[in-house]
Protein backbone atom coordinates (compact mmCIF):
# COMPACT_ATOMS: atom_id res chain seq x y z
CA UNK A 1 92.07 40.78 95.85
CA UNK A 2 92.26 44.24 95.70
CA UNK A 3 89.73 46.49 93.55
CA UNK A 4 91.04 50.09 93.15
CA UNK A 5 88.89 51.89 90.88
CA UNK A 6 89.53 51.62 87.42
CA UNK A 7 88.35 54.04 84.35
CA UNK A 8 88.33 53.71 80.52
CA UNK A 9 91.32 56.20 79.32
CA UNK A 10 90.03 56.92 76.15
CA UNK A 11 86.74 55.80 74.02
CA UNK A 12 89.20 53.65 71.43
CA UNK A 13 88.56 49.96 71.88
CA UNK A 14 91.56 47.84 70.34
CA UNK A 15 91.04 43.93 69.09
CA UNK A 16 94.00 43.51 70.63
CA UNK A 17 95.63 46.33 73.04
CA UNK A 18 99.30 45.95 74.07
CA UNK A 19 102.86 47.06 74.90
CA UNK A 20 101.82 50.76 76.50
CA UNK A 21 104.82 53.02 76.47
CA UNK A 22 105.24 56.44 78.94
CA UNK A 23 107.17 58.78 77.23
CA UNK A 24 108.03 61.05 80.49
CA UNK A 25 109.46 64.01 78.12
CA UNK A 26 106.03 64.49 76.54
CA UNK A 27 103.91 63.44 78.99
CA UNK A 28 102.11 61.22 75.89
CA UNK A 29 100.98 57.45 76.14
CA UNK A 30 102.18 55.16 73.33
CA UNK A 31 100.58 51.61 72.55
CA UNK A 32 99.18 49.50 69.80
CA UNK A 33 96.03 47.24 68.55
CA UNK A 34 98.24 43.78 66.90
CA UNK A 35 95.08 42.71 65.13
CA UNK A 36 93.70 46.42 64.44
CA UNK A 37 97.27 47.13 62.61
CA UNK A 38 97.02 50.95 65.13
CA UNK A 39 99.62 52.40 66.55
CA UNK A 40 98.25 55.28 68.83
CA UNK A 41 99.67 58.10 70.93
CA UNK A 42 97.67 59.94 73.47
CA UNK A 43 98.82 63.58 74.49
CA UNK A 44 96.09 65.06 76.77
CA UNK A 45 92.66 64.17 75.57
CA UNK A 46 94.08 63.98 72.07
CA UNK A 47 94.47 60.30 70.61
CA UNK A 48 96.14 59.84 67.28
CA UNK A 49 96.05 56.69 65.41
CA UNK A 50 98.29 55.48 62.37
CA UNK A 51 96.86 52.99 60.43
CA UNK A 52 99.97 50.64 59.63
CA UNK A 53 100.31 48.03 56.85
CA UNK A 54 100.87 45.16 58.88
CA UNK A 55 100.17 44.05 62.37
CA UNK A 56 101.91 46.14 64.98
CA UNK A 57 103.24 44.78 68.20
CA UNK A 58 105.10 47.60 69.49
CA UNK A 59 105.33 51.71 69.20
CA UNK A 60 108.37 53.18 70.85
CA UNK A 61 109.65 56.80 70.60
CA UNK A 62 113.18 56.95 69.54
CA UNK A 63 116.09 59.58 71.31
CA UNK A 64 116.33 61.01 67.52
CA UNK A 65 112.31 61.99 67.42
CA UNK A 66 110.47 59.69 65.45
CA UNK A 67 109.57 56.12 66.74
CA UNK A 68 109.92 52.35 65.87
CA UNK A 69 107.23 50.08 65.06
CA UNK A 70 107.34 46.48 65.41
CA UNK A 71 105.72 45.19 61.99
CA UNK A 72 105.57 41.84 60.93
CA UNK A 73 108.08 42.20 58.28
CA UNK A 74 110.50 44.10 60.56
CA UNK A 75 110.88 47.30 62.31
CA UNK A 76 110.24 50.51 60.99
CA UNK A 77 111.35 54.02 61.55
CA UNK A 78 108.06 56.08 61.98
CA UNK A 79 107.50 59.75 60.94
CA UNK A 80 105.38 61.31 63.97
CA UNK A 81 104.27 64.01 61.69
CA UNK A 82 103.18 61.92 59.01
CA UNK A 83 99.27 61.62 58.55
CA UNK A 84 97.50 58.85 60.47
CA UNK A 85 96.10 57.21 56.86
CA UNK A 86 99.57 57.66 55.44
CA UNK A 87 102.14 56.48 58.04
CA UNK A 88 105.89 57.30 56.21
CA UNK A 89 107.56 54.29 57.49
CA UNK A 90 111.50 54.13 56.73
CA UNK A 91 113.17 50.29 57.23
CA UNK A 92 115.55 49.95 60.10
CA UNK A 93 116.27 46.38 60.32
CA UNK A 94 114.71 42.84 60.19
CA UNK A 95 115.05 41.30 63.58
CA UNK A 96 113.57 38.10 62.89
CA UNK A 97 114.11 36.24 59.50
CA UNK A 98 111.87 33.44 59.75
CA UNK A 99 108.60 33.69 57.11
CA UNK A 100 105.22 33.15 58.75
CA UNK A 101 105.97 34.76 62.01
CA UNK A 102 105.48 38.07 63.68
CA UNK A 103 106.62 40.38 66.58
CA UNK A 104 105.41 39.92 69.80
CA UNK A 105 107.08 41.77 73.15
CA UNK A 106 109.27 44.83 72.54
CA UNK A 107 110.67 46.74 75.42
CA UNK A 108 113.60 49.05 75.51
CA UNK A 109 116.41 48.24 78.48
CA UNK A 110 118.17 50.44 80.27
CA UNK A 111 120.74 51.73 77.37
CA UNK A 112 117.69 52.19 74.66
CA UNK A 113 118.46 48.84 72.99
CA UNK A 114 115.53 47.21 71.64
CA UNK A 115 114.88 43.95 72.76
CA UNK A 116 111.86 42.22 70.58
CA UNK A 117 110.07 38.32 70.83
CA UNK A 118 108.92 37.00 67.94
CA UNK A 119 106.11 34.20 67.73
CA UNK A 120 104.22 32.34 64.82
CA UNK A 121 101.49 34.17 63.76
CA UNK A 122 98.34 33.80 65.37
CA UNK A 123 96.38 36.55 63.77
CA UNK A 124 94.60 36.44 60.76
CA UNK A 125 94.29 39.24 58.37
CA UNK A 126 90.61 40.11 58.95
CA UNK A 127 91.70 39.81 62.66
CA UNK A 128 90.59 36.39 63.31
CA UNK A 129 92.73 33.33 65.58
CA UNK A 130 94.89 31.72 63.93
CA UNK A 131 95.83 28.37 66.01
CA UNK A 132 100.08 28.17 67.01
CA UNK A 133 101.12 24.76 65.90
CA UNK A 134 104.77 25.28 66.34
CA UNK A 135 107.54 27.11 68.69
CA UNK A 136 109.28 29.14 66.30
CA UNK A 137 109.44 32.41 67.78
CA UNK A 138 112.66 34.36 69.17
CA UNK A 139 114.37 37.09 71.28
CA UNK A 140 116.49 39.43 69.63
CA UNK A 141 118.43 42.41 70.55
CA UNK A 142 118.67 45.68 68.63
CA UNK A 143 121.18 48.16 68.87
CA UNK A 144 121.06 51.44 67.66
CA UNK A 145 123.48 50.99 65.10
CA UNK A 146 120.78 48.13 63.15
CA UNK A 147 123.01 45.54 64.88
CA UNK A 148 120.73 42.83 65.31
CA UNK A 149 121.87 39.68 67.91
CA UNK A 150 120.07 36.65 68.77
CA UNK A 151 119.63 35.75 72.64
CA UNK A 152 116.82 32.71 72.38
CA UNK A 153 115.06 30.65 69.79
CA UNK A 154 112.03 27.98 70.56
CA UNK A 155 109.65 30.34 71.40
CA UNK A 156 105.73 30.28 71.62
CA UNK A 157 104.34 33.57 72.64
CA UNK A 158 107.01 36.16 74.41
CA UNK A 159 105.89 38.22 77.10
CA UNK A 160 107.34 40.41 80.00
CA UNK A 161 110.89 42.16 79.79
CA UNK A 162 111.98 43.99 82.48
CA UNK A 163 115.63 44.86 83.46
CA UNK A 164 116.81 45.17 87.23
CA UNK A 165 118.43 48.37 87.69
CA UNK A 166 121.91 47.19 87.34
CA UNK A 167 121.22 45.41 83.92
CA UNK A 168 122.57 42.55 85.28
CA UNK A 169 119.43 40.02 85.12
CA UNK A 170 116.25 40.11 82.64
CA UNK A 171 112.71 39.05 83.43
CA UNK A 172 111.07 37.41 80.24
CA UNK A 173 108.23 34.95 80.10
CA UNK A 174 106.43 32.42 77.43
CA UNK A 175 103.42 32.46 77.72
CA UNK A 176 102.75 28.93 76.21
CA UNK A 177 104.33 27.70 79.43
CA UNK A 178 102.84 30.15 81.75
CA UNK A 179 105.94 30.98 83.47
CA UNK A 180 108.03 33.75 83.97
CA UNK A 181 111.87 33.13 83.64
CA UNK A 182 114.92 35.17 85.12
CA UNK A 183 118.29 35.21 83.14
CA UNK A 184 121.81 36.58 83.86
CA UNK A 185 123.06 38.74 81.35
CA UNK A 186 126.43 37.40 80.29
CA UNK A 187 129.33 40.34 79.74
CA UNK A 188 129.06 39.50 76.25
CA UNK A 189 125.25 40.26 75.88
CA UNK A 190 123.81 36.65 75.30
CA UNK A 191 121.62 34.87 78.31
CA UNK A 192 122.81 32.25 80.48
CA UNK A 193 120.20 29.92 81.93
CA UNK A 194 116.47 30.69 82.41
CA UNK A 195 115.83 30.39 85.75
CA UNK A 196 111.72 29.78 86.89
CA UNK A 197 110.97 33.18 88.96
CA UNK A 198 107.14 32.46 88.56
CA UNK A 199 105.57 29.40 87.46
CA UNK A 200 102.18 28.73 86.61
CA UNK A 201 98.84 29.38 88.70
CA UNK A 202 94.98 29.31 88.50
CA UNK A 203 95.06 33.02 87.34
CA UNK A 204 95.29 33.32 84.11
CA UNK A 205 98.60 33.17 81.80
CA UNK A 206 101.49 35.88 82.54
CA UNK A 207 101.25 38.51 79.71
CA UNK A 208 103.42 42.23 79.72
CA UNK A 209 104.71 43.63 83.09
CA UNK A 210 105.29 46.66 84.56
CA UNK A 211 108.12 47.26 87.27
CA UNK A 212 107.69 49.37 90.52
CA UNK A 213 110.20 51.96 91.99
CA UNK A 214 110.49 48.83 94.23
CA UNK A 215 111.51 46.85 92.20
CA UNK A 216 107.80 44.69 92.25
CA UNK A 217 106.71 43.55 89.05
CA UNK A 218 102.73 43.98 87.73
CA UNK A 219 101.69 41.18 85.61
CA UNK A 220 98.82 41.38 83.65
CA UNK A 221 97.41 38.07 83.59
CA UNK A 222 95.80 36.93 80.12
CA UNK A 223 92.35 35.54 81.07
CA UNK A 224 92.53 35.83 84.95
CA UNK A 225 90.52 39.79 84.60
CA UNK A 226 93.42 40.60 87.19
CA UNK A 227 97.20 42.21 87.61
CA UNK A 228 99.34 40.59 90.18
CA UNK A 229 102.10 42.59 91.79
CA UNK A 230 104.74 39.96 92.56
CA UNK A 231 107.98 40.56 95.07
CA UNK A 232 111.45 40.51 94.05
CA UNK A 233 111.65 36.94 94.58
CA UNK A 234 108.49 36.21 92.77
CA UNK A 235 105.75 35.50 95.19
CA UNK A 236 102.50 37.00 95.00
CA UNK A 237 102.21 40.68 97.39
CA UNK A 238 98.90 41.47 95.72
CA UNK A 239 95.84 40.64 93.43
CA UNK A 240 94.49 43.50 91.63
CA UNK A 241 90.58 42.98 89.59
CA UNK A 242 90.40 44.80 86.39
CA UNK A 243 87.02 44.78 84.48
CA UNK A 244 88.22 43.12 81.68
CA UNK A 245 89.14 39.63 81.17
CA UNK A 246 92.25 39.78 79.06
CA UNK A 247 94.33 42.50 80.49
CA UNK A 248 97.35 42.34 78.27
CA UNK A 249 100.02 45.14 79.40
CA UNK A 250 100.57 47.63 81.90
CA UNK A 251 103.20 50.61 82.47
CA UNK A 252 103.70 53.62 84.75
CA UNK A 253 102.61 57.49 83.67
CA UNK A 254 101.52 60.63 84.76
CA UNK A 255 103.60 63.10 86.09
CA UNK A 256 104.17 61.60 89.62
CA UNK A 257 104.44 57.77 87.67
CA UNK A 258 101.71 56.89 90.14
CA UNK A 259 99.18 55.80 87.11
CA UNK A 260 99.21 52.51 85.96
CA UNK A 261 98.06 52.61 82.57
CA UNK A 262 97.08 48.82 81.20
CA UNK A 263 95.79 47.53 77.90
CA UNK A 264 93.52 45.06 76.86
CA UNK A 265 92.01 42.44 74.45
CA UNK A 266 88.75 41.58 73.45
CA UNK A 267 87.31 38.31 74.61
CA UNK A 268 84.39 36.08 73.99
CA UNK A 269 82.71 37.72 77.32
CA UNK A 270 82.52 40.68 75.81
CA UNK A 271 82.99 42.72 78.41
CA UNK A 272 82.37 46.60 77.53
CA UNK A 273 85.61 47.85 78.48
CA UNK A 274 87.36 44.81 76.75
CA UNK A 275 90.30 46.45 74.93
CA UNK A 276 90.08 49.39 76.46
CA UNK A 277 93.09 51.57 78.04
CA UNK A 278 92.54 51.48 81.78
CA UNK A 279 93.80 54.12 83.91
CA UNK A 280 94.22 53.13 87.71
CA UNK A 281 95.95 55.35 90.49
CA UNK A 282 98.28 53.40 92.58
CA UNK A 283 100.49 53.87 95.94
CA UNK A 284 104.01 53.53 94.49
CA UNK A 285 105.86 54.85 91.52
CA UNK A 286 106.77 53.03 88.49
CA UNK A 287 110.56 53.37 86.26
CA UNK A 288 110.50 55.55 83.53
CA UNK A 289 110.78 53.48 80.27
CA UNK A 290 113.75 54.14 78.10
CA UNK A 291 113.45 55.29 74.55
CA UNK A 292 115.39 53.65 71.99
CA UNK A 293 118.98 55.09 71.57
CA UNK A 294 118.86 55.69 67.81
């Protein structure tokens, strides 16, 4: 494997990093602690921090200047210039129905629709595990209008989306079967069959992704201390060791995209940059991400 050297971005440790956001406009680093209930934002050495009601899975700036959070009781419109203590949150829409679960995965594709997997709640609310007895998560698509449309139910734990540039296929795993699946996009929006693009391996389980200006995918794995950059086709290219065990996310900053910013989790090896931002210069651009259209 390869070891490029890795720092600690900022001094914040989450429970539970994930879903890290470049906002290319601003030059400023969005992502979340689940189990801390944070949503942060990092502009040059200055990190702030909203303290949010529920658990957070996702912070995404929107085209109209605030941002959505992913809460577990649906996603919010955030105020950016509302205090950190006192988040003003506005209700855009409920994505996902079902009582007991929360959000999971939330990326933005191409057109700045929202696309969000739900899971049962694992997390209790002093942070602890809560076991997942049952698949009842989902994928759901939402527009910038608050039109909400289902694409899959059965879920365990939703990880990875990633577009190719034509928006013709998606890239969206489970982790509860440790593989990462490729579907056509229908012209009607819904998902034809999952196809297996990456199966399972000795490495860990496949958590959020990243995609190169090659069109290469970095996968955190969950438990494998590692990021593999996979090919097109799926096969591994290269191994990448992080100092952390549970690597959770990754995405492409800085103002060349050559940083590959990743989150974390803490784990039982309590490792002391476990949940830590990592910052790690690499040799090819990332995409920009997309805000969401509304």
């Amino acid at each position: 494997g390869m070891d490029m050297p890795c720092t600690a971005l900022t001094q914040h440790r989450a429970q539970l990093g994930e879903g890290p956001f470049w906002d290319a406009p601003t030059q400023a680093l969005y992502w979340v602690d689940i189990a801390g209930k944070q949503a942060l934002r990092l502009i040059g050495q200055n990190v702030q921090i909203w303290q949010m009601p529920e658990h957070v899975s996702a912070f995404i700036p929107c085209a109209s200047g605030d941002a959505l959070v992913t809460l577990s009781s649906g996603v919010y419109r955030l105020d950016l210039d509302s205090p950190g203590l006192e988040p003003r949150l506005t209700l855009f829409c409920v994505a996902d129905p079902q009582p007991g679960n929360r959000p999971n995965e939330a990326r933005c594709d191409g057109q700045g629709r929202l696309w969000l997997g739900t899971m049962q709640n694992n997390i209790g609310e002093n942070g602890e595990d809560l076991p997942i007895t049952r698949r009842s998560g989902g994928l759901f698509r939402v527009d910038a209008d608050q039109r909400v449309t289902p694409l899959l139910r059965g879920l365990g734990i939703p990880n990875t989306l990633l577009w190719s540039d034509d928006g013709t296929t998606v890239l969206f795993g489970d982790s509860m079967d440790s593989t990462l699946h490729r579907y056509f996009i229908q012209t009607d929006g819904h998902l034809g069959a999952a196809e297996t693009w990456y199966g399972p391996d000795q490495q860990g389980g496949p958590d959020g992704s990243a995609m190169d200006a090659e069109g290469y995918v970095w996968n955190a794995r969950w438990d494998g201390s590692c990021l593999l950059r996979l090919t097109p086709e799926g096969k591994v290219e290269r191994k990448i060791e992080l100092p952390v065990s549970r690597p959770t996310s990754c995405v492409f900053g800085g103002d060349d995209l050559k940083t590959l910013y990743i989150t974390s989790a803490q784990s039982p090896h309590n490792h002391p940059l476990d949940g830590a931002v990592l910052s790690m210069r690499v040799d090819v651009p990332g995409k920009l991400c997309t805000r969401f259209a509304g």
